[in-house]
C-alpha atoms as a PDB file:
ATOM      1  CA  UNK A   1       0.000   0.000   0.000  1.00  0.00           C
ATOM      2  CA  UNK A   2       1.335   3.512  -1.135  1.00  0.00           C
ATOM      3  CA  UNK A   3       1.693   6.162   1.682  1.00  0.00           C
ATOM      4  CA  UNK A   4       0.531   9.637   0.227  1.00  0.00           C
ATOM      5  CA  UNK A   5       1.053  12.624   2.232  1.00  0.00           C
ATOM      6  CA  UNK A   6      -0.863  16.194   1.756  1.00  0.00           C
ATOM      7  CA  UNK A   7       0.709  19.587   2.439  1.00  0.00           C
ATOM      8  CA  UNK A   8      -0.974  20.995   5.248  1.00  0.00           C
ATOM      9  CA  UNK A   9      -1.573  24.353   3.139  1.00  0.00           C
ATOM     10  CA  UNK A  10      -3.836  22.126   0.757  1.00  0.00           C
ATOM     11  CA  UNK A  11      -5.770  20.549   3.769  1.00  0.00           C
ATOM     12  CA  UNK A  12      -6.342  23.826   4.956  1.00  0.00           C
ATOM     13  CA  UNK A  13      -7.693  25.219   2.394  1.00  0.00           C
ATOM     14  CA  UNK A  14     -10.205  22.672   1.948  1.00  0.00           C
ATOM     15  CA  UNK A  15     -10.345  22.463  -1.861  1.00  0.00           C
ATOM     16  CA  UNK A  16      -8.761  18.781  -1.905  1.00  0.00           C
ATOM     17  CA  UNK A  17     -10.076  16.706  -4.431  1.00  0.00           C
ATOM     18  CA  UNK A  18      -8.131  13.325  -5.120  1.00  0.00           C
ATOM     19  CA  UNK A  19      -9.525  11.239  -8.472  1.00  0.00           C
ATOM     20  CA  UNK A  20      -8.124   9.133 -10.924  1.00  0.00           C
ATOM     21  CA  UNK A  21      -5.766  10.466 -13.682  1.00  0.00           C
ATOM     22  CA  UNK A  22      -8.053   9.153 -16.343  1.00  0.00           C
ATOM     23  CA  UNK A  23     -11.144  10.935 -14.904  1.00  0.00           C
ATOM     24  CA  UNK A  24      -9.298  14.455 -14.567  1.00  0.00           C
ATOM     25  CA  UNK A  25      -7.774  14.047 -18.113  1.00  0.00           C
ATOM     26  CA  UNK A  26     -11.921  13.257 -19.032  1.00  0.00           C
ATOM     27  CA  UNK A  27     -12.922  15.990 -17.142  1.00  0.00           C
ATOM     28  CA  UNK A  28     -10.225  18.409 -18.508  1.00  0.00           C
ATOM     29  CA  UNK A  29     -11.335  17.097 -22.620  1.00  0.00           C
ATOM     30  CA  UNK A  30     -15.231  18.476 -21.031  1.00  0.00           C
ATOM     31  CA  UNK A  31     -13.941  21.790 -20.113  1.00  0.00           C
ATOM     32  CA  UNK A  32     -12.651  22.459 -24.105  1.00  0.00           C
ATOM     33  CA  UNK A  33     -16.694  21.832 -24.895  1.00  0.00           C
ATOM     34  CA  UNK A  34     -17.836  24.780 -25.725  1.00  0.00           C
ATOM     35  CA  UNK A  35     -21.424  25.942 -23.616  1.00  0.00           C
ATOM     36  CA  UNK A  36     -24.707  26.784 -25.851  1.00  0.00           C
ATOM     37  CA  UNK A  37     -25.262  30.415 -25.078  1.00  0.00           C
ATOM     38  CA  UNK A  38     -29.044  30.861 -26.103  1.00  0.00           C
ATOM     39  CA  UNK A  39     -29.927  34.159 -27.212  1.00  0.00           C
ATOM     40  CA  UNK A  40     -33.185  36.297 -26.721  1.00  0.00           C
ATOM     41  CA  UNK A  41     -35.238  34.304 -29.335  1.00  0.00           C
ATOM     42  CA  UNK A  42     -34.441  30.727 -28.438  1.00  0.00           C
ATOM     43  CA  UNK A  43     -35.247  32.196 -24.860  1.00  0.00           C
ATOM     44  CA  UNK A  44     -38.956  33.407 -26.205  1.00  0.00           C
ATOM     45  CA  UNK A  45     -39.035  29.913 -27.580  1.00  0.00           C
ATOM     46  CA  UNK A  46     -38.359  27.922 -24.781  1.00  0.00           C
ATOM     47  CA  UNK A  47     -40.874  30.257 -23.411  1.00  0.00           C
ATOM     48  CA  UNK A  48     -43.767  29.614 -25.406  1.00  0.00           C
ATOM     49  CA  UNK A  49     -43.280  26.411 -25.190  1.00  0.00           C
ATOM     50  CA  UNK A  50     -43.709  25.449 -21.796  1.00  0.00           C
ATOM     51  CA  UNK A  51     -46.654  27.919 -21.703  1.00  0.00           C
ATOM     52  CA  UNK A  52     -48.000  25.738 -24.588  1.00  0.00           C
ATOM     53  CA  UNK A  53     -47.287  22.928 -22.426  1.00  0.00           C
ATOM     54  CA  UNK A  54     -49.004  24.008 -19.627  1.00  0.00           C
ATOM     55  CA  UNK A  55     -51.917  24.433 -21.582  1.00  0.00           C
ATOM     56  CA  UNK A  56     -51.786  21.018 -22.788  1.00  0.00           C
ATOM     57  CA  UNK A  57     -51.000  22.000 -26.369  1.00  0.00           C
ATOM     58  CA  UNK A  58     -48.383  19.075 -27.187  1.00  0.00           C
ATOM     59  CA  UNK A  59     -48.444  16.085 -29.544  1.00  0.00           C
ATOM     60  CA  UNK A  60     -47.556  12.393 -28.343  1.00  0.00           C
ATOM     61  CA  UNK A  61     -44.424  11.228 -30.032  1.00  0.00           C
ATOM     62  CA  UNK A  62     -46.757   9.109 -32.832  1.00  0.00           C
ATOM     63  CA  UNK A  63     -48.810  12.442 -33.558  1.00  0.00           C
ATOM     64  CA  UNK A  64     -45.253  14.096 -33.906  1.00  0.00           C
ATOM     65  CA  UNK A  65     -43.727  11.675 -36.228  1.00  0.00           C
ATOM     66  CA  UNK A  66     -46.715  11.211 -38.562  1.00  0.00           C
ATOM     67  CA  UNK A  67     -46.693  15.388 -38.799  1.00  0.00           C
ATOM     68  CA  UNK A  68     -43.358  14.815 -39.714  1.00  0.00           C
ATOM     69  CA  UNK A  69     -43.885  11.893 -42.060  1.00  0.00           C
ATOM     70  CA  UNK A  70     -41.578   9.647 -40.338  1.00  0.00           C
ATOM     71  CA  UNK A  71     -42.365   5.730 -40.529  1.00  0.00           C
ATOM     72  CA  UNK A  72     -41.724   3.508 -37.091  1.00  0.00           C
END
């Protein structure tokens, strides 16, 4: 069994965080991701389309793939 000792500056500080090397380098190739930034208009979107949704204005999935034509 390896011995690992921590600097008592990091333990102070709280921020610690021991993982694996291959789930930092994972979480490191994440970080280059870039975000979706929505703008105004997707934001009306999303808008109007939970208020549709509260209304009860939605299709099933079937109802939504035979408006689109597409075949199961």
């Amino acid at each position: 069994m390896r011995t690992i000792t921590i600097p008592r500056t990091l333990a102070r500080e709280g921020d610690l965080v021991i993982i694996p090397r291959k789930e930092y380098e994972a979480l490191l190739r994440l970080k280059k991701v870039r975000e979706f930034v929505p703008t105004s208009e997707h934001k009306r979107a999303l808008a109007r389309g939970q208020r549709n949704l509260k209304k009860g204005r939605s299709l099933s999935y079937d109802a939504f793939a035979q408006a689109l034509g597409i075949e199961n």
